[in-house]
C-alpha atoms as a PDB file:
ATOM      1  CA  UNK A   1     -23.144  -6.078  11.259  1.00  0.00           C
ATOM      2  CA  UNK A   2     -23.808  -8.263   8.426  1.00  0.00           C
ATOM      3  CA  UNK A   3     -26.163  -5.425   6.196  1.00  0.00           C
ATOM      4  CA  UNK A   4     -24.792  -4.160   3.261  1.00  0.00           C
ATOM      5  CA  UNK A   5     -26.196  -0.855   1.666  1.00  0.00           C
ATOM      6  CA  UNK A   6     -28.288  -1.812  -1.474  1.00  0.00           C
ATOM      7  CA  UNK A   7     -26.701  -0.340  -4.704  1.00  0.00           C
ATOM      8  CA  UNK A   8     -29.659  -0.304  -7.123  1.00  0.00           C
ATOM      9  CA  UNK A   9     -31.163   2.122  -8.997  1.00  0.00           C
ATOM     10  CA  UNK A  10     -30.021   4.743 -11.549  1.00  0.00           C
ATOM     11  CA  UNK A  11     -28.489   7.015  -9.531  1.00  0.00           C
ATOM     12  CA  UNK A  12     -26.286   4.550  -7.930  1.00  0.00           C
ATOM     13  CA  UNK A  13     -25.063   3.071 -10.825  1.00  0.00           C
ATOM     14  CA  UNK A  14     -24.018   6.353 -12.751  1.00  0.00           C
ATOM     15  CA  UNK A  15     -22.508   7.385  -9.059  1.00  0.00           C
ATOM     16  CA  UNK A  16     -20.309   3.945  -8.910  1.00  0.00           C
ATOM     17  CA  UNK A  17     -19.284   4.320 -12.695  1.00  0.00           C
ATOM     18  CA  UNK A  18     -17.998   8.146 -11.810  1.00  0.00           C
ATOM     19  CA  UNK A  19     -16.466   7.139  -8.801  1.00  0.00           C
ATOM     20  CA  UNK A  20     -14.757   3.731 -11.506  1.00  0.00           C
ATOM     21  CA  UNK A  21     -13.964   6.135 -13.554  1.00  0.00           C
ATOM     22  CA  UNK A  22     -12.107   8.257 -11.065  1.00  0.00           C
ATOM     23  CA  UNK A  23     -10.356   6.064  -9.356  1.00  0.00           C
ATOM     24  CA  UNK A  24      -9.079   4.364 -12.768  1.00  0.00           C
ATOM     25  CA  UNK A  25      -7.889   7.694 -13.750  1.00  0.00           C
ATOM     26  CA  UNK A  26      -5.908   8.257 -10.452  1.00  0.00           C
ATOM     27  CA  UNK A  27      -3.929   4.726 -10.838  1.00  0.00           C
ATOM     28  CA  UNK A  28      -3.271   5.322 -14.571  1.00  0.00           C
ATOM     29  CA  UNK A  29      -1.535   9.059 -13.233  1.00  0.00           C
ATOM     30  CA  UNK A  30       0.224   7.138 -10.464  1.00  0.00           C
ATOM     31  CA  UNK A  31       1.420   4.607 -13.026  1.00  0.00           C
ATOM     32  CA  UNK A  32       3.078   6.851 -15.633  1.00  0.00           C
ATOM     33  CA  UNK A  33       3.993   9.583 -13.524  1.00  0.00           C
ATOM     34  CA  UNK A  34       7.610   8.856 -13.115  1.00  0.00           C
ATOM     35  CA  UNK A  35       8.297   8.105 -16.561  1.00  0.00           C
ATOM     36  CA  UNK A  36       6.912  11.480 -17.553  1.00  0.00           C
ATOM     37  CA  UNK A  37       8.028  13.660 -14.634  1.00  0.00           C
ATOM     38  CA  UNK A  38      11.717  12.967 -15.315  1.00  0.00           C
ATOM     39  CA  UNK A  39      13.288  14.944 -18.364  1.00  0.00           C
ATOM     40  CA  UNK A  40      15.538  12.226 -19.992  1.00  0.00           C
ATOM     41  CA  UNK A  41      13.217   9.344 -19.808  1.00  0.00           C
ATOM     42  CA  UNK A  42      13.522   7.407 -22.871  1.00  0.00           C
ATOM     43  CA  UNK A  43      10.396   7.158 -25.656  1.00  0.00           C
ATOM     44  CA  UNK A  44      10.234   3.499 -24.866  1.00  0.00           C
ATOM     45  CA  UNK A  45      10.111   3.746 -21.471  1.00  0.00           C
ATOM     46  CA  UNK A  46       7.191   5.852 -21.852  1.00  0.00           C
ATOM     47  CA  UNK A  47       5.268   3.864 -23.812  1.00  0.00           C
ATOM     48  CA  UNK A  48       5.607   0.940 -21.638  1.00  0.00           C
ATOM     49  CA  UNK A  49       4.501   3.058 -18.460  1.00  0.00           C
ATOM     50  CA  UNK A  50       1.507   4.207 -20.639  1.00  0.00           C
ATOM     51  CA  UNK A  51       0.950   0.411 -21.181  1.00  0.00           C
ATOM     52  CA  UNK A  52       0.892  -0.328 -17.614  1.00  0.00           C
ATOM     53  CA  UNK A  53      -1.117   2.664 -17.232  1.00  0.00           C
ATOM     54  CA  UNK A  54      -4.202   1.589 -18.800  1.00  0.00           C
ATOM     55  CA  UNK A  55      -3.777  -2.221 -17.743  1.00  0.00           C
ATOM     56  CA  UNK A  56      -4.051  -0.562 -14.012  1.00  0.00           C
ATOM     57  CA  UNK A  57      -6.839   1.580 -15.021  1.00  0.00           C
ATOM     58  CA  UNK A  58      -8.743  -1.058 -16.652  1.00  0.00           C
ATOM     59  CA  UNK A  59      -8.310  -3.209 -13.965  1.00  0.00           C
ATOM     60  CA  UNK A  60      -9.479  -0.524 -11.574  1.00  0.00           C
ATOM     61  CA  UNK A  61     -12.192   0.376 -13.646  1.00  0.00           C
ATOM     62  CA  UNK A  62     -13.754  -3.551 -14.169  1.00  0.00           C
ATOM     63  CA  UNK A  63     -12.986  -3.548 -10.387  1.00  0.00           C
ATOM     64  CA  UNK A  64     -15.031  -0.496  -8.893  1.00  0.00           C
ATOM     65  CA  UNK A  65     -17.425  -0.771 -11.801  1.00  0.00           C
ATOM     66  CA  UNK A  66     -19.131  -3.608 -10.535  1.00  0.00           C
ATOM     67  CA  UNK A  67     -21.549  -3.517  -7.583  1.00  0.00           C
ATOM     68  CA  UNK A  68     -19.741  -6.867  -6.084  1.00  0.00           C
ATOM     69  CA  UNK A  69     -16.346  -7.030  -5.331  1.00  0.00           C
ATOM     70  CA  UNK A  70     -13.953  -9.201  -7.273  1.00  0.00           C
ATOM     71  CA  UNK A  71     -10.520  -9.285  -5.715  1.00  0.00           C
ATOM     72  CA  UNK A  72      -9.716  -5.505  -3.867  1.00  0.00           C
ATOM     73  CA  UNK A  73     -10.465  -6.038  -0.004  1.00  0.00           C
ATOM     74  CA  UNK A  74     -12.328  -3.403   2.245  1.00  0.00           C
ATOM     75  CA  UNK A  75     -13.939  -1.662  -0.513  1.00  0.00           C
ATOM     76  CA  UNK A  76     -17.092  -0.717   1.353  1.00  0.00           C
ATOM     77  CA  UNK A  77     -14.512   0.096   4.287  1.00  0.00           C
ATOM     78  CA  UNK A  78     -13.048   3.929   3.734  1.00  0.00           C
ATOM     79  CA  UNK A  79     -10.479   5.439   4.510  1.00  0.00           C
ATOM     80  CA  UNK A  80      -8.614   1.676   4.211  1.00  0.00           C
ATOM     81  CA  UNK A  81      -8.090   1.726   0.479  1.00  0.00           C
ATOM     82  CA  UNK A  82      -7.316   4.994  -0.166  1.00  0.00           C
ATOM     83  CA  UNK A  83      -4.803   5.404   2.785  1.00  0.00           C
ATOM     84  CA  UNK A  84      -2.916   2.972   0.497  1.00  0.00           C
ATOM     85  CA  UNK A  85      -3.375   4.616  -2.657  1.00  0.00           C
ATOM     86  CA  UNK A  86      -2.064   8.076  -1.033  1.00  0.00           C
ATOM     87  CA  UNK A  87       0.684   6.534   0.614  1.00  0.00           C
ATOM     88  CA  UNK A  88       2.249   4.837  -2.917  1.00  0.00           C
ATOM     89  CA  UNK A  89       0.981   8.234  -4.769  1.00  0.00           C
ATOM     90  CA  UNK A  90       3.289  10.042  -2.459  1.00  0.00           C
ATOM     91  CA  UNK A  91       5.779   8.134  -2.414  1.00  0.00           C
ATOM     92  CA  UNK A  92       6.244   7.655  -6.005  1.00  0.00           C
ATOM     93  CA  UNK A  93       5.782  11.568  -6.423  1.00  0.00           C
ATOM     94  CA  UNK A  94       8.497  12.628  -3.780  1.00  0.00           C
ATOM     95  CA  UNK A  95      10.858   9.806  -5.390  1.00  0.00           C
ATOM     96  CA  UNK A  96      10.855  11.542  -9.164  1.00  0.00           C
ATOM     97  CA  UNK A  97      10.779  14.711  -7.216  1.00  0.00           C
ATOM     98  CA  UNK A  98      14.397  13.735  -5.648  1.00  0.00           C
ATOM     99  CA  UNK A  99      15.236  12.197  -9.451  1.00  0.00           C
ATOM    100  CA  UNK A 100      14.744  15.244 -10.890  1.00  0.00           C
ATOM    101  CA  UNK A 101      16.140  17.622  -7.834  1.00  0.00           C
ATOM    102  CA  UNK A 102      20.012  17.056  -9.116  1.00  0.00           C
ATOM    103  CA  UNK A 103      19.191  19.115 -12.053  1.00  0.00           C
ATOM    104  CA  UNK A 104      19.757  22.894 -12.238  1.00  0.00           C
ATOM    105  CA  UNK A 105      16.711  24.956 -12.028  1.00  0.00           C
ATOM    106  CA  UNK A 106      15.025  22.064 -11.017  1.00  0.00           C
ATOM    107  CA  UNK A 107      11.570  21.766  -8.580  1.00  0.00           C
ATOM    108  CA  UNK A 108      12.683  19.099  -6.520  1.00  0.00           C
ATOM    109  CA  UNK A 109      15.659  20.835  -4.916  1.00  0.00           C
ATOM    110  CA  UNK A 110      14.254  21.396  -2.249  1.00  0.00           C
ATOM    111  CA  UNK A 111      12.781  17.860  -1.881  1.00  0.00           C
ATOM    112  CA  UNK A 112      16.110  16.167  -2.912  1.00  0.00           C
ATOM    113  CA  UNK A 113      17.751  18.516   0.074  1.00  0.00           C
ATOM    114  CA  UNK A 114      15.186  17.530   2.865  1.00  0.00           C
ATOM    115  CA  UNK A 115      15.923  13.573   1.108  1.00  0.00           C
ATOM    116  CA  UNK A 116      19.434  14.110   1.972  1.00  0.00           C
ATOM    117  CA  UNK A 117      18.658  14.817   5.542  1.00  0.00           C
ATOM    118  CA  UNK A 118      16.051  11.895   6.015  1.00  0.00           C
ATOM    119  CA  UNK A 119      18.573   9.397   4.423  1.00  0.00           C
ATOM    120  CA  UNK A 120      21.186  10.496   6.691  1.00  0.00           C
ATOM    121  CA  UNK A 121      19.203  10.134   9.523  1.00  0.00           C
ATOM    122  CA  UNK A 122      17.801   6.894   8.967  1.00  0.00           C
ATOM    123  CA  UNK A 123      21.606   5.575   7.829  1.00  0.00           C
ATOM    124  CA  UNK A 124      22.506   3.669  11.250  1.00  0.00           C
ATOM    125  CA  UNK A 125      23.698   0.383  11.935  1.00  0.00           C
ATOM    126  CA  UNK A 126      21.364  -2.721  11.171  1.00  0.00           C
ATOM    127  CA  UNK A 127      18.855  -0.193   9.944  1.00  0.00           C
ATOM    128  CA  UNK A 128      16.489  -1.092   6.528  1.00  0.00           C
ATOM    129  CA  UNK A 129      17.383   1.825   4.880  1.00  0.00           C
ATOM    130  CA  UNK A 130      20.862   1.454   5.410  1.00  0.00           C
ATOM    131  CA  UNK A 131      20.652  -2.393   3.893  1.00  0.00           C
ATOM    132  CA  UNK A 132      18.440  -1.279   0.718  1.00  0.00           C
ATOM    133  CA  UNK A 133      20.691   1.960   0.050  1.00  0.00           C
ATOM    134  CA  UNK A 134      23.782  -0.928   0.527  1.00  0.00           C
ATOM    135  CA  UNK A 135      22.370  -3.753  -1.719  1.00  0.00           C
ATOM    136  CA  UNK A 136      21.344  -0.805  -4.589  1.00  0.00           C
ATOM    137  CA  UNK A 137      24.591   1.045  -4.395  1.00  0.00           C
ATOM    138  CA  UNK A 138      26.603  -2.390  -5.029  1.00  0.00           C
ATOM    139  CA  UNK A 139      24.223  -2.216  -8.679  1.00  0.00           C
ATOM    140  CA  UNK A 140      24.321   1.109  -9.310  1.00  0.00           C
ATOM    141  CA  UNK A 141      26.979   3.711 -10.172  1.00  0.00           C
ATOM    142  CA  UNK A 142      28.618   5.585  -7.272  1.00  0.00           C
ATOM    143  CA  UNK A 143      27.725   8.717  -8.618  1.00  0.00           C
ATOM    144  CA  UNK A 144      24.013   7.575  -7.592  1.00  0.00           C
ATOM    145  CA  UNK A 145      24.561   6.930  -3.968  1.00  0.00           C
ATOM    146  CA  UNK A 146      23.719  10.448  -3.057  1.00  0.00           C
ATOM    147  CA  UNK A 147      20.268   9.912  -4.869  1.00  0.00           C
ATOM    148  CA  UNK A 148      19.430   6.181  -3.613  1.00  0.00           C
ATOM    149  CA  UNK A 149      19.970   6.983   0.453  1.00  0.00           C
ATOM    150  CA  UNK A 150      17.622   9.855  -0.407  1.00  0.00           C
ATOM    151  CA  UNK A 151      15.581   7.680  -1.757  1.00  0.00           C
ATOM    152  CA  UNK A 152      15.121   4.735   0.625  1.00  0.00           C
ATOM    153  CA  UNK A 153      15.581   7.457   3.161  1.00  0.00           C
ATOM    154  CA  UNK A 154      12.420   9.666   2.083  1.00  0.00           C
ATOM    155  CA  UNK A 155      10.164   6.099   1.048  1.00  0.00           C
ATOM    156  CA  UNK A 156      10.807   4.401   4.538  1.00  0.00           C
ATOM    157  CA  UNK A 157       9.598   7.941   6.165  1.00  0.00           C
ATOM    158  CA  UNK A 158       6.746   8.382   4.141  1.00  0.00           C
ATOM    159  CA  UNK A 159       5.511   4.311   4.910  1.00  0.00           C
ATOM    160  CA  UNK A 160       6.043   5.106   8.955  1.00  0.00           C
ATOM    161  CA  UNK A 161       4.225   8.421   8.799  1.00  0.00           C
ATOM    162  CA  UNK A 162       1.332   6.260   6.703  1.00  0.00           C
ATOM    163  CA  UNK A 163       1.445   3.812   9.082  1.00  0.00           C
ATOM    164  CA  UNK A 164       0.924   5.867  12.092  1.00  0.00           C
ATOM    165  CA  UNK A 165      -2.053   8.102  10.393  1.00  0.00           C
ATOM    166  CA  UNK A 166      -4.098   5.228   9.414  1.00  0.00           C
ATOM    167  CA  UNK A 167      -3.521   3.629  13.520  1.00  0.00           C
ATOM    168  CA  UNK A 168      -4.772   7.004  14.684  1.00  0.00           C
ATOM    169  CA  UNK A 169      -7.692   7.279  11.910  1.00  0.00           C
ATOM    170  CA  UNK A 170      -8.951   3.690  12.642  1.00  0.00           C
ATOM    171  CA  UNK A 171      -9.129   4.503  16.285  1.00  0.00           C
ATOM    172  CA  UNK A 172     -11.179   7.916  15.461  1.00  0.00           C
ATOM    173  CA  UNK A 173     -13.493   6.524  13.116  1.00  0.00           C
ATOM    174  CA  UNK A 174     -13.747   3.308  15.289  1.00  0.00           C
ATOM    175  CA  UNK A 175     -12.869   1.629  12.025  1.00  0.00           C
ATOM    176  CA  UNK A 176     -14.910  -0.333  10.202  1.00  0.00           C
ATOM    177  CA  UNK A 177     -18.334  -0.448  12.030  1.00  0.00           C
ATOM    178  CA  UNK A 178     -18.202   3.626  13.504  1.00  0.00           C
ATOM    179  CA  UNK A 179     -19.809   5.292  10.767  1.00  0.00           C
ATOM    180  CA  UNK A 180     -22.278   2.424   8.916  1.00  0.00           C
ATOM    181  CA  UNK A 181     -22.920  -1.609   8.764  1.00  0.00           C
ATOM    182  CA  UNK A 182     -19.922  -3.640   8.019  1.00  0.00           C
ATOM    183  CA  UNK A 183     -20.289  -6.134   5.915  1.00  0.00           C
ATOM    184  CA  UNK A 184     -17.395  -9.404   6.202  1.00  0.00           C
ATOM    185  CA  UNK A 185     -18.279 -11.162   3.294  1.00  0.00           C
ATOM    186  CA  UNK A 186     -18.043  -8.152   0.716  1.00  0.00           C
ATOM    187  CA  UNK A 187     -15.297  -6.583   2.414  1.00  0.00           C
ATOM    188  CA  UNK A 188     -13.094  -9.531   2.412  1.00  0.00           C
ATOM    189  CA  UNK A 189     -14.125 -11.465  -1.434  1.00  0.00           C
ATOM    190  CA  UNK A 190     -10.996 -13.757  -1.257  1.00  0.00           C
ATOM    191  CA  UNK A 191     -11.753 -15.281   2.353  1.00  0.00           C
ATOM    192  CA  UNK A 192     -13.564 -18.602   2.333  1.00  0.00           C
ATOM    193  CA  UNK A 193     -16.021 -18.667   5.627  1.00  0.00           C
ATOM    194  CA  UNK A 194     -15.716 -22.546   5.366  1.00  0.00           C
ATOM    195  CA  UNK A 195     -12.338 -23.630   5.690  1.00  0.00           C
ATOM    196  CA  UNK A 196     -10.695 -24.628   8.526  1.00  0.00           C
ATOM    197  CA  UNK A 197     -10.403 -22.971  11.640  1.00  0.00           C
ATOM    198  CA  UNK A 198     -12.619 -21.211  13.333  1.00  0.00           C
ATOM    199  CA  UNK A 199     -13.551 -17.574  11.867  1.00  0.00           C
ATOM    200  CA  UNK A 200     -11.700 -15.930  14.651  1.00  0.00           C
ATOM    201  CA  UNK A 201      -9.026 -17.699  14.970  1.00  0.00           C
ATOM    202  CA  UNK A 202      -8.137 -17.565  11.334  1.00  0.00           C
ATOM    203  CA  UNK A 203      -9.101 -13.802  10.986  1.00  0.00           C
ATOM    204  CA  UNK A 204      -5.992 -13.309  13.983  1.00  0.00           C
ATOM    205  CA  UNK A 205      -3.793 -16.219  12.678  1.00  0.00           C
ATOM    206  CA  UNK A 206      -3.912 -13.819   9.089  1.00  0.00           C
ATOM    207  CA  UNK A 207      -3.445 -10.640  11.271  1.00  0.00           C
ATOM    208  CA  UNK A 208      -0.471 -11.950  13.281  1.00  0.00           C
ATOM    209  CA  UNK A 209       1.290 -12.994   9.775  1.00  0.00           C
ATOM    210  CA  UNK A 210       0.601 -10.414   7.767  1.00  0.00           C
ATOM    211  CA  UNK A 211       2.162  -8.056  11.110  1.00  0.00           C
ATOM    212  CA  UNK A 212       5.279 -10.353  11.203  1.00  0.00           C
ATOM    213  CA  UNK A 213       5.816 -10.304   7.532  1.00  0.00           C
ATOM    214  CA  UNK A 214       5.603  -6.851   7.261  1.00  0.00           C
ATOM    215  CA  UNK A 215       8.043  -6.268  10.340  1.00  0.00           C
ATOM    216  CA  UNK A 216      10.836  -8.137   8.707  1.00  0.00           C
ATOM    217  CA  UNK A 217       9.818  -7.545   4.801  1.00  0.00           C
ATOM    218  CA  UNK A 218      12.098  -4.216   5.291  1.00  0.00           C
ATOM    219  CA  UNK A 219      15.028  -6.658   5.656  1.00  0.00           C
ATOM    220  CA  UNK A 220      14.413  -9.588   3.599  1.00  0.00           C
ATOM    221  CA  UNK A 221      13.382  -7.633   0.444  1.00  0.00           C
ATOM    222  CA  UNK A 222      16.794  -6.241   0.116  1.00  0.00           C
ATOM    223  CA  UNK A 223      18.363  -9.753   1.158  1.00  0.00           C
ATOM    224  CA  UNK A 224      17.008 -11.431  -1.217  1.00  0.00           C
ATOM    225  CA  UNK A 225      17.749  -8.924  -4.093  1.00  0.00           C
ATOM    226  CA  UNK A 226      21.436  -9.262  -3.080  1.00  0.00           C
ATOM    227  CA  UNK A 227      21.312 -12.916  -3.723  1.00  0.00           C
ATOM    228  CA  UNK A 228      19.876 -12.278  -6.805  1.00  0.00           C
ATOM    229  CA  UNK A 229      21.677  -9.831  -8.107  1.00  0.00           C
ATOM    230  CA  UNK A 230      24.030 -11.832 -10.245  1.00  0.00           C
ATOM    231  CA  UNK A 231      20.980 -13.414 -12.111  1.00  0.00           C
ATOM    232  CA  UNK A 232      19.103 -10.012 -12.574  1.00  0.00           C
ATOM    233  CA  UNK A 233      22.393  -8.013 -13.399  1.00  0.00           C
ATOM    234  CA  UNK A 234      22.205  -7.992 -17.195  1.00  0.00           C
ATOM    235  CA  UNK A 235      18.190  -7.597 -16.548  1.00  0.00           C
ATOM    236  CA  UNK A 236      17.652  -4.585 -14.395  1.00  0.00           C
ATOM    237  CA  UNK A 237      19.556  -1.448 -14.231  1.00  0.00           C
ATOM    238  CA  UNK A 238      19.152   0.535 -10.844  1.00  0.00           C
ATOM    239  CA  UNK A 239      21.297   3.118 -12.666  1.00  0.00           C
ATOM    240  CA  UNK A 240      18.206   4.063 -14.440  1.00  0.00           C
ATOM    241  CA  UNK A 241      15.885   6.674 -12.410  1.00  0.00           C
ATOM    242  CA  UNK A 242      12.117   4.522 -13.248  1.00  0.00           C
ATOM    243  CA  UNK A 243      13.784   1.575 -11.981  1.00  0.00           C
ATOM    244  CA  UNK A 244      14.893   2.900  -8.680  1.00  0.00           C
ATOM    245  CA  UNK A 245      11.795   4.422  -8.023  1.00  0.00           C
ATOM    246  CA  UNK A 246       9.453   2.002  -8.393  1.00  0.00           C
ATOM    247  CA  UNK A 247      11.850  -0.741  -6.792  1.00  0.00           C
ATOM    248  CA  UNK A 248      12.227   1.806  -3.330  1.00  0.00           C
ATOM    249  CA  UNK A 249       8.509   2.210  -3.516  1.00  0.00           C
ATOM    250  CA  UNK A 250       7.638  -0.966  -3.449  1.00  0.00           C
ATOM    251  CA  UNK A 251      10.323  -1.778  -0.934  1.00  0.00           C
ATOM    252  CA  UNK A 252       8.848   0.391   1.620  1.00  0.00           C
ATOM    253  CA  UNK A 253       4.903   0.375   0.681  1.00  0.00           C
ATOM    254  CA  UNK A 254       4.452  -3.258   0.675  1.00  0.00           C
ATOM    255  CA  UNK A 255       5.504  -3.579   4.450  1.00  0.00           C
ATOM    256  CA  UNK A 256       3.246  -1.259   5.157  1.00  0.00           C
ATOM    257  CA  UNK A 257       0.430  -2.419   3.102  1.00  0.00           C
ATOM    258  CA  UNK A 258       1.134  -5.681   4.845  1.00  0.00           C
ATOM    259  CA  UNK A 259       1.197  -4.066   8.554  1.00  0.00           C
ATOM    260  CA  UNK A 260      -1.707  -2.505   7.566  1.00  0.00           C
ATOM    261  CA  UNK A 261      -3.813  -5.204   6.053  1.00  0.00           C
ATOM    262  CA  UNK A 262      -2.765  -7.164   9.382  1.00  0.00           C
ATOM    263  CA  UNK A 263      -4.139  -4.366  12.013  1.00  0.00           C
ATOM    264  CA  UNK A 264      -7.308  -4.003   9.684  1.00  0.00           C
ATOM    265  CA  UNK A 265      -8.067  -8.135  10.291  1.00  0.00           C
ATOM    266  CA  UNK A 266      -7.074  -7.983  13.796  1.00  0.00           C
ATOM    267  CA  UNK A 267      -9.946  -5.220  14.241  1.00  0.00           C
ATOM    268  CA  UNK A 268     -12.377  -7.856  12.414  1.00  0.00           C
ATOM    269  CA  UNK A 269     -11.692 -10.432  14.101  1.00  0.00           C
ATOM    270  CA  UNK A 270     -11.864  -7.770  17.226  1.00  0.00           C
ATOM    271  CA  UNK A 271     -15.311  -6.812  16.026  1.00  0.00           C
ATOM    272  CA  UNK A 272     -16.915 -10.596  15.846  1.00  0.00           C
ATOM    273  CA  UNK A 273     -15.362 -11.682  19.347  1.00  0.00           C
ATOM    274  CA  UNK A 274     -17.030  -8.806  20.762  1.00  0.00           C
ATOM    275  CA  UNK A 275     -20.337  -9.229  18.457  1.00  0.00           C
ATOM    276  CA  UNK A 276     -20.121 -13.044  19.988  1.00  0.00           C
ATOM    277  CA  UNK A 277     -19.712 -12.032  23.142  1.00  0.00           C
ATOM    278  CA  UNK A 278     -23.109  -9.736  23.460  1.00  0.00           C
ATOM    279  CA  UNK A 279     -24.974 -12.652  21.708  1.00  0.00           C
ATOM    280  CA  UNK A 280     -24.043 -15.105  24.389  1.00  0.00           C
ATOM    281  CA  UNK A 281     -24.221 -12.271  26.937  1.00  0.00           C
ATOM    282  CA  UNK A 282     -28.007 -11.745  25.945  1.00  0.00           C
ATOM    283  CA  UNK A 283     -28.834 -15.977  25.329  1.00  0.00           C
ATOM    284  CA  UNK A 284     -27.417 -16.266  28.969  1.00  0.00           C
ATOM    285  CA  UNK A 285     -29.497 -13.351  29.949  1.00  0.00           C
ATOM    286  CA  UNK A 286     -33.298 -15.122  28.456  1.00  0.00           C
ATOM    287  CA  UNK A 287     -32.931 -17.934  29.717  1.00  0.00           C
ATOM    288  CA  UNK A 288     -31.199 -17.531  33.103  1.00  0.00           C
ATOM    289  CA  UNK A 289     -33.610 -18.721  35.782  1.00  0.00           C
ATOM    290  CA  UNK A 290     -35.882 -16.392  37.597  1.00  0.00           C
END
């Protein structure tokens, strides 16, 4: 349980710096993609998604370049990581695809159209979609409602549908341990063994929180941009198609990310009750009296 593979050698290295080099590409795409798959995005706008761009890819790059993990949990742990990665990729990609599907002749007709009818059927009472697509409309012109319930409509469907593959691909797989060794320590670089609590019981206290927070994230997110609206007015224009992408994107892939993060700790902690629980199974067992 506690093995790691070894990642010496030649081979291995040039294999993790193709595999850095990949992955650094992918986030600098996902990064500019909206500012360059929308027609009237301004120069500057452009520049400063290129910007971001290579800070992500750098980051990625130093990140998955190294044989130790620095900061980016469950590394050695596929499909985790890049469940993530395709569920803000597609999210971000159907978003400039409804931006750009009011224009004539446009690609993204078709995905603005099947927008429309997830937005309208996710538009009930007390719903999250209906609060975000409330709190942006109040910022944004009216002529943009029709875009922003698509919007939240087509994010919020994409994080569910994420959320529900990577429940039934963790139970396939028997995530983490099915297919190799699982190591804690590398998979988790940010959690100190030595404070507080009990392993277990901090592993489930994280789980439950991160769960809880990403339950009711849907509705404080756009709560709390309501009460700051009058600060950020002059700052950030929802008006503006980048801006409303990444800020519906974020609304409805951090939940998940959070939901996520809290089902993948619950399985750890899972995994070293049960791993605790053969080990005092098989002391019991030796020295039980004959």
């Amino acid at each position: 349980m506690y093995r790691t593979r070894p990642d010496w050698g030649l081979r291995a290295v040039v294999s993790r710096l193709f595999g850095a080099l990949f992955r650094a590409a992918l986030v600098a795409f996902l990064i500019a993609m909206p500012s360059f798959a929308l027609p009237g995005s301004a120069l500057g706008l452009q520049d400063l998604s290129v910007i971001f761009a290579l800070a992500g890819a750098a980051l990625t790059l130093f990140e998955y370049g190294s044989s130790h993990p620095g900061l980016i949990e469950f590394r050695f742990a596929p499909p985790y990581n890049r469940i993530r990665f395709l569920t803000l990729l597609i999210t971000v990609y159907l978003l400039s695809m409804v931006a750009v599907g009011g224009m004539a002749g446009s690609s993204g007709a078709g995905i603005r159209e099947f927008g429309d009818v997830v937005g309208r059927a996710l538009d009930f009472p007390f719903s999250p979609a209906r609060i975000m697509t409330s709190v942006l409309s109040d910022d944004a012109a009216s002529a943009n409602t029709r875009i922003i319930k698509a919007s939240v409509g087509v994010a919020y469907l994409v994080s569910l549908l994420s959320l529900a593959i990577f429940i039934v691909i963790i139970r396939l797989i028997s995530w983490p341990a099915g297919r190799r060794s699982f190591n804690i320590w590398v998979n988790l670089p940010t959690f100190d063994p030595a404070a507080g609590l009990n392993i277990e019981e901090r592993l489930l206290r994280d789980a439950r929180i991160n769960v809880l927070f990403g339950i009711t994230l849907p509705f404080l997110l756009p709560m709390a941009a309501y009460m700051m609206s009058d600060y950020f007015h002059n700052y950030v224009a929802f008006s503006r198609d980048e801006t409303l992408i990444w800020t519906v994107s974020l609304w409805a892939f951090l939940p998940a990310n959070l939901i996520m993060r809290g089902i993948a700790i619950g399985k750890i902690a899972r995994l070293i009750h049960d791993k605790r629980k053969r080990l005092h199974r098989h002391a019991s067992a030796k020295f039980s009296p004959v």
